[in-house]
N, C-alpha and C. Protein backbone atom coordinates (compact mmCIF):
# COMPACT_ATOMS: atom_id res chain seq x y z
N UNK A 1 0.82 -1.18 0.00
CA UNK A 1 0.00 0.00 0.00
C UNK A 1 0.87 1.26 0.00
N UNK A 2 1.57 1.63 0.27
CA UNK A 2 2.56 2.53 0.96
C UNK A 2 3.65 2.22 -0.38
N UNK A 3 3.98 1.80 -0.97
CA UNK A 3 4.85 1.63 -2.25
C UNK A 3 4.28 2.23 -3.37
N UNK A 4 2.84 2.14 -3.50
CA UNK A 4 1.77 2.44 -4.09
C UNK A 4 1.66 3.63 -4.10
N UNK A 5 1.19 4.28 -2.99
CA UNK A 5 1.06 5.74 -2.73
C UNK A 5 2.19 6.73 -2.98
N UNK A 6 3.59 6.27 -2.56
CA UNK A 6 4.67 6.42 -3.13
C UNK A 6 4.70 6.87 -4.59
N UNK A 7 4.35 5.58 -5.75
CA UNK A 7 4.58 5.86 -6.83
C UNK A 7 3.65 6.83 -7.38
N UNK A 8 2.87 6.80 -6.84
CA UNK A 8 1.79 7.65 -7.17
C UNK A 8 1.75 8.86 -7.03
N UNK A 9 2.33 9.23 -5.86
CA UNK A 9 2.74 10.84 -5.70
C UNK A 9 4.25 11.01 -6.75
N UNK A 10 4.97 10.02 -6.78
CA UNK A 10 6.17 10.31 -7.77
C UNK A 10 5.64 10.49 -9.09
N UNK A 11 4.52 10.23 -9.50
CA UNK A 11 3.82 10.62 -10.99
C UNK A 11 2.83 11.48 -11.14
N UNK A 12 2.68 12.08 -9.69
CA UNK A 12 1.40 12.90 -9.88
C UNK A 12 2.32 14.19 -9.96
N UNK A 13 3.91 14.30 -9.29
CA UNK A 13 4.84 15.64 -9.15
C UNK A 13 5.39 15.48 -10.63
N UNK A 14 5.41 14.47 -11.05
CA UNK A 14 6.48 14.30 -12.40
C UNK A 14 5.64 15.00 -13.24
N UNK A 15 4.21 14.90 -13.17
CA UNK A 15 3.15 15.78 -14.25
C UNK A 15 3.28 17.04 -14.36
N UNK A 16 2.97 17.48 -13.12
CA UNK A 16 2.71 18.64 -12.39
C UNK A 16 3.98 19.83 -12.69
N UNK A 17 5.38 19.00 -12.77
CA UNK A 17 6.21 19.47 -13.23
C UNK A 17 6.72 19.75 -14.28
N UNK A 18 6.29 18.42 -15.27
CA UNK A 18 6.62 18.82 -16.77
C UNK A 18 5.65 19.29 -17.49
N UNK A 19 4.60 19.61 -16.41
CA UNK A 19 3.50 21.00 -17.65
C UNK A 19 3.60 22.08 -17.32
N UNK A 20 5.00 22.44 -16.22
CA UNK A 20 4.85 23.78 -15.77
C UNK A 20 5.85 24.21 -17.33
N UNK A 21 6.95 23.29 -17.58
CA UNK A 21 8.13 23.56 -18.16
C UNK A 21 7.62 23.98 -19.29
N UNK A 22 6.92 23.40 -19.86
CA UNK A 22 6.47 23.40 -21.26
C UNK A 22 6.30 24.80 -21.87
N UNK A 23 5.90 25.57 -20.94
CA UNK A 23 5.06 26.48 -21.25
C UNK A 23 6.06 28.03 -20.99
N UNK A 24 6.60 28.69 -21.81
CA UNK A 24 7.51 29.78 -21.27
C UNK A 24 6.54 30.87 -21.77
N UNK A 25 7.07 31.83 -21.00
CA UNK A 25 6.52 32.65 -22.18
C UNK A 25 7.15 33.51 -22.57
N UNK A 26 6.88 34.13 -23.49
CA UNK A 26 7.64 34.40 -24.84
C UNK A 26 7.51 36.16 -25.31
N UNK A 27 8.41 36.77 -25.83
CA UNK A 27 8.18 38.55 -25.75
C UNK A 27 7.47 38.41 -26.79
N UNK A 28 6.45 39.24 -27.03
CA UNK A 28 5.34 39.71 -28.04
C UNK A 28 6.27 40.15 -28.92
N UNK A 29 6.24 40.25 -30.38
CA UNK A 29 6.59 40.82 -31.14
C UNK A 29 7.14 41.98 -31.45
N UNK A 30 7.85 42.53 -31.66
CA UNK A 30 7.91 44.25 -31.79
C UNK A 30 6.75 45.00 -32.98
N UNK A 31 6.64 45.98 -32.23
CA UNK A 31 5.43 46.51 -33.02
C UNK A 31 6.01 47.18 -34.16
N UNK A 32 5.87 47.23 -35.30
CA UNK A 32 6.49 47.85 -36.72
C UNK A 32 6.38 49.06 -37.11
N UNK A 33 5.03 49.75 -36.13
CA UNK A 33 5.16 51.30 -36.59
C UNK A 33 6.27 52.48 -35.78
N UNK A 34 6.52 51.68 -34.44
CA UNK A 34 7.66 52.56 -33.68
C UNK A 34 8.93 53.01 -34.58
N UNK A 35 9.35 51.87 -35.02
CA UNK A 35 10.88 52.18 -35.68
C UNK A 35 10.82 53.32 -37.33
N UNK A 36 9.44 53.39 -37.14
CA UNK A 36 8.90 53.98 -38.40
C UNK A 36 8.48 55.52 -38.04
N UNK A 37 8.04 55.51 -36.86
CA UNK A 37 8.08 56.63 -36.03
C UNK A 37 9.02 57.47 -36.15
N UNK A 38 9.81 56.29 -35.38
CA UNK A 38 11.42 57.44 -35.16
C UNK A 38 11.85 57.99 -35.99
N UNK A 39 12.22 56.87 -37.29
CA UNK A 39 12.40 57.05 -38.27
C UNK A 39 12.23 58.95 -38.62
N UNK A 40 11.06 58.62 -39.33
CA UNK A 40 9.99 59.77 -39.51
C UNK A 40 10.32 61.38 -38.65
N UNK A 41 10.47 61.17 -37.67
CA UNK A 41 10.60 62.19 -36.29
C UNK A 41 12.09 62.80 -36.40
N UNK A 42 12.87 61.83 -36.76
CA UNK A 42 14.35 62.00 -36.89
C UNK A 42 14.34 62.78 -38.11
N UNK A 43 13.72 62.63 -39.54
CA UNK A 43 13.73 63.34 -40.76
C UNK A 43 12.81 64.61 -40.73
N UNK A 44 11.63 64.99 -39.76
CA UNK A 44 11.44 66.07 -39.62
C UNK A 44 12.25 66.84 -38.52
N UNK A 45 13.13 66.69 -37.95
CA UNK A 45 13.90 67.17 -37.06
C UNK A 45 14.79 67.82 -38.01
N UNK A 46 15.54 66.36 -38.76
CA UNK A 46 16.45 66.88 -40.31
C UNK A 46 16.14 68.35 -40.59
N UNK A 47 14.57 68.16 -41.24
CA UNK A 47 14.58 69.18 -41.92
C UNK A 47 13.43 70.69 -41.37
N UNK A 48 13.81 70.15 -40.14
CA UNK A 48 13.27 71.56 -39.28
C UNK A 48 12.18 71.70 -39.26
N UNK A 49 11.13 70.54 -39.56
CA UNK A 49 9.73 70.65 -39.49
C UNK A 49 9.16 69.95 -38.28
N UNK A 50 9.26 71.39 -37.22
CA UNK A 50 8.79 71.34 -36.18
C UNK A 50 7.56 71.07 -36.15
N UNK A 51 6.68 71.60 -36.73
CA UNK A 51 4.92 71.05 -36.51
C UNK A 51 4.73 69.74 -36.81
N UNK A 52 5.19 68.96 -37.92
CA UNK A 52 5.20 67.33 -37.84
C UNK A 52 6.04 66.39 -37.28
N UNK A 53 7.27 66.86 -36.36
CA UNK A 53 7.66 66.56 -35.44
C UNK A 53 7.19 66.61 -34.47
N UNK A 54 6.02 67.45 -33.95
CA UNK A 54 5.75 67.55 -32.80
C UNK A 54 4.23 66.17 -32.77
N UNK A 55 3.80 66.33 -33.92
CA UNK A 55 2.58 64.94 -34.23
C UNK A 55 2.91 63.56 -33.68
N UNK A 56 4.02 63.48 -34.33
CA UNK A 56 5.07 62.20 -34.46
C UNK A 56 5.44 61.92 -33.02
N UNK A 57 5.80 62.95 -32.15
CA UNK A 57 6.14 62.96 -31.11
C UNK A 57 4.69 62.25 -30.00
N UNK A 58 3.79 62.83 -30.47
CA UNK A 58 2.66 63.11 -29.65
C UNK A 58 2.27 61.22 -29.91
N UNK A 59 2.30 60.83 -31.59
CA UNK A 59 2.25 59.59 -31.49
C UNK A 59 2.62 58.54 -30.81
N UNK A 60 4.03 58.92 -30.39
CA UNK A 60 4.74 57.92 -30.02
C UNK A 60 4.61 58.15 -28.48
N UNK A 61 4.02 59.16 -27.67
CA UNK A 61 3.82 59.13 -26.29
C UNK A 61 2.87 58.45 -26.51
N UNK A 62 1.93 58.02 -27.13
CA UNK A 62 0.72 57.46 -27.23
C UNK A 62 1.05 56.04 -27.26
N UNK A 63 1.97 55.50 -27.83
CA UNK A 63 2.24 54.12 -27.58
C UNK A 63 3.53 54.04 -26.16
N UNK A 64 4.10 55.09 -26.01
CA UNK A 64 4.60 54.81 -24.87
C UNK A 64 4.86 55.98 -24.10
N UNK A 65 3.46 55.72 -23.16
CA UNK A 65 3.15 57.14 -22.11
C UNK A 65 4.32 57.29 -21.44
N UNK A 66 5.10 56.83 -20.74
CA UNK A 66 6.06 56.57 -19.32
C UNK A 66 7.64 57.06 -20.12
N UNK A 67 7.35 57.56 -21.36
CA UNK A 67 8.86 57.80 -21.63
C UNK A 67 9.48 58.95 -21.43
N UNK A 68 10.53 59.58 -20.24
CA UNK A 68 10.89 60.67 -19.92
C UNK A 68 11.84 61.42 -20.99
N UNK A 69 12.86 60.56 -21.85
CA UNK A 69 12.99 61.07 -22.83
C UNK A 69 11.84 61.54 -23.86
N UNK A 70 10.69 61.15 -24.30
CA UNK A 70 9.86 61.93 -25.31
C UNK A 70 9.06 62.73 -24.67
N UNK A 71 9.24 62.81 -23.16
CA UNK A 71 8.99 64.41 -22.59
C UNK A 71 9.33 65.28 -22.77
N UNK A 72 10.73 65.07 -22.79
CA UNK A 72 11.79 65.94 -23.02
C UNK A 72 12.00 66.66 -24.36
N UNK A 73 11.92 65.94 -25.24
CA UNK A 73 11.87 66.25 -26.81
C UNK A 73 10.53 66.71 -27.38
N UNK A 74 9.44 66.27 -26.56
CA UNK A 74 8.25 67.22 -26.71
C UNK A 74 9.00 68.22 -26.67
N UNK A 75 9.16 68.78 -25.36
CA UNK A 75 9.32 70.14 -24.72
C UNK A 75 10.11 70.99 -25.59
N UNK A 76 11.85 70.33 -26.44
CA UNK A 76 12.21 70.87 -26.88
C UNK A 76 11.95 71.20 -28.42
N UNK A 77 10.76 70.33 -28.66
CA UNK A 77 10.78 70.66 -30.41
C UNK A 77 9.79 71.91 -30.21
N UNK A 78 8.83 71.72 -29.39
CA UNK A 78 8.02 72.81 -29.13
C UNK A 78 8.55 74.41 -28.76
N UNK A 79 9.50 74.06 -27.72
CA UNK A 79 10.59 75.16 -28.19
C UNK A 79 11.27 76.02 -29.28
N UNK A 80 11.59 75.21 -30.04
CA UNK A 80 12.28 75.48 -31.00
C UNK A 80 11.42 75.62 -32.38
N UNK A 81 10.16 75.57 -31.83
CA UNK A 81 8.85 75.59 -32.91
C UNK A 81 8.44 76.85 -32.72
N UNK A 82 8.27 77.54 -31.51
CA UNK A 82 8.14 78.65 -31.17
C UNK A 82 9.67 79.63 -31.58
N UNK A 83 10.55 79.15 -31.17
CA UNK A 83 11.94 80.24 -31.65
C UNK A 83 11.81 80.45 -33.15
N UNK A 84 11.91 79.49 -34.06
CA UNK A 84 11.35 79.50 -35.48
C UNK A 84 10.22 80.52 -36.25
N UNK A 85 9.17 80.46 -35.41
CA UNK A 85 8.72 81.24 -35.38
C UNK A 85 8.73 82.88 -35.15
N UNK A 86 9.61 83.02 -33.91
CA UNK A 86 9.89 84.30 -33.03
C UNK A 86 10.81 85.03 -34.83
N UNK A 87 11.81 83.93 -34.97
CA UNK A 87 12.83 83.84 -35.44
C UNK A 87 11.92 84.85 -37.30
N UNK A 88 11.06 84.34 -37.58
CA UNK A 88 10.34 84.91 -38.46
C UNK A 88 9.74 86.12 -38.36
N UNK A 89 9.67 86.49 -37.32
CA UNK A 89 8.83 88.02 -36.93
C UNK A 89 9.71 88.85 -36.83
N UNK A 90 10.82 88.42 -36.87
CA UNK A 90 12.71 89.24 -36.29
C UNK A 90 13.16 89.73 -37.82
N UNK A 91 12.98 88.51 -38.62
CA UNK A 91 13.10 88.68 -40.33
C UNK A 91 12.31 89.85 -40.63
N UNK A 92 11.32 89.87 -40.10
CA UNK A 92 10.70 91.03 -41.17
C UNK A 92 10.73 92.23 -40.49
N UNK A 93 11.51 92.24 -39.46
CA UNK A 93 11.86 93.52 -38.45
C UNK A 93 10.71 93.69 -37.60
N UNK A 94 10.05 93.21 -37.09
CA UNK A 94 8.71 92.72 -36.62
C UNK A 94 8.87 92.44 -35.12
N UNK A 95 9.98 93.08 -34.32
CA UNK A 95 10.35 92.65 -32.98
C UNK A 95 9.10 92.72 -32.05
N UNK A 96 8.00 93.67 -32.23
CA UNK A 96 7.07 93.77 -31.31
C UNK A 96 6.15 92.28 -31.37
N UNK A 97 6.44 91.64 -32.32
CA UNK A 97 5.17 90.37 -32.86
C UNK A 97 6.31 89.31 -32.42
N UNK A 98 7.50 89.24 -32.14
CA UNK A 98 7.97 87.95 -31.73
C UNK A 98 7.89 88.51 -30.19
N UNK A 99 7.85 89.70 -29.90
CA UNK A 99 7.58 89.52 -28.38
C UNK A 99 6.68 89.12 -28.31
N UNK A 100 5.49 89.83 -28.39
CA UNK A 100 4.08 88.98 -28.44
C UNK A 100 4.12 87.68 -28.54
N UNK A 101 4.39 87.10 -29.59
CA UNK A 101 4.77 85.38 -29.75
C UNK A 101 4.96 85.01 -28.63
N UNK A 102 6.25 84.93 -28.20
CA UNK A 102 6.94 84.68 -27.03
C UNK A 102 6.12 84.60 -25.29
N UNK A 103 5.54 85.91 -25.42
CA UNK A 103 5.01 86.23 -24.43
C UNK A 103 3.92 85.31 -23.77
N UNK A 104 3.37 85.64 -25.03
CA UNK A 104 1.95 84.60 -24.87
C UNK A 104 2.20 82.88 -24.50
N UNK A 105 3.32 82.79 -25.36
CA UNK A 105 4.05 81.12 -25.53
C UNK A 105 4.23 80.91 -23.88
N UNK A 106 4.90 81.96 -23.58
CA UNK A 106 5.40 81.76 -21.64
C UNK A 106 4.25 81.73 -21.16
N UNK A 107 2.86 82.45 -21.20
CA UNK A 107 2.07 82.19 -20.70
C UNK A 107 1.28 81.19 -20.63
N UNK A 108 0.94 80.72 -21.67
CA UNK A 108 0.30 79.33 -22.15
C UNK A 108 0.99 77.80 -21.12
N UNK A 109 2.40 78.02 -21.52
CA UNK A 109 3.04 76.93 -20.84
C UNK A 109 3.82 77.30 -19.33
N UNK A 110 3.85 77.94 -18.93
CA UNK A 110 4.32 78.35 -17.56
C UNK A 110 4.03 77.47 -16.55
């Protein structure tokens, strides 16, 4: 009886154990539009097109809220979306309208 019960618990752990193994689990795929993102974000940066850099940006917090770097690069394309701007009102000798710009910009985000 007791030899019995024995083998029996030695095949009921031997189960129990080789269906834990079986089973790993495994990283999901990488998603295909990120690297396409960047991509993208990196060539409007290239070419100084702050307003569809800043989209691109906004996209990609959207697939990954928690990223302190694309905080950061929010902050600064938006920056530099606004200087661009300032930077245009200066061209046409227009200093009172990039203050304004500016002004308002500090206010908005302050």
């Amino acid at each position: 009886m007791r030899c019995n019960f024995l083998i029996l618990l030695i095949l009921v752990c031997t189960v129990i154990f080789s269906a834990g193994c079986g089973r790993r689990q495994q990283a999901p795929p990488p998603p295909l539009a990120k690297p396409d993102l960047v991509l993208d974000l990196f060539e409007s940066l290239d070419k100084k097109d702050y307003k569809a850099a800043q989209n691109k940006i906004a996209r990609l917090r959207e697939i990954d809220k928690t990223s302190l770097y694309l905080a950061e690069m929010e902050n600064t394309v938006r920056n530099n979306f606004y200087l661009a701007e300032a930077q245009a009102f200066i061209r046409k000798n227009d200093i009172g309208g990039a203050e304004a710009l500016l002004q308002g910009v500090k206010q908005q985000y302050r």
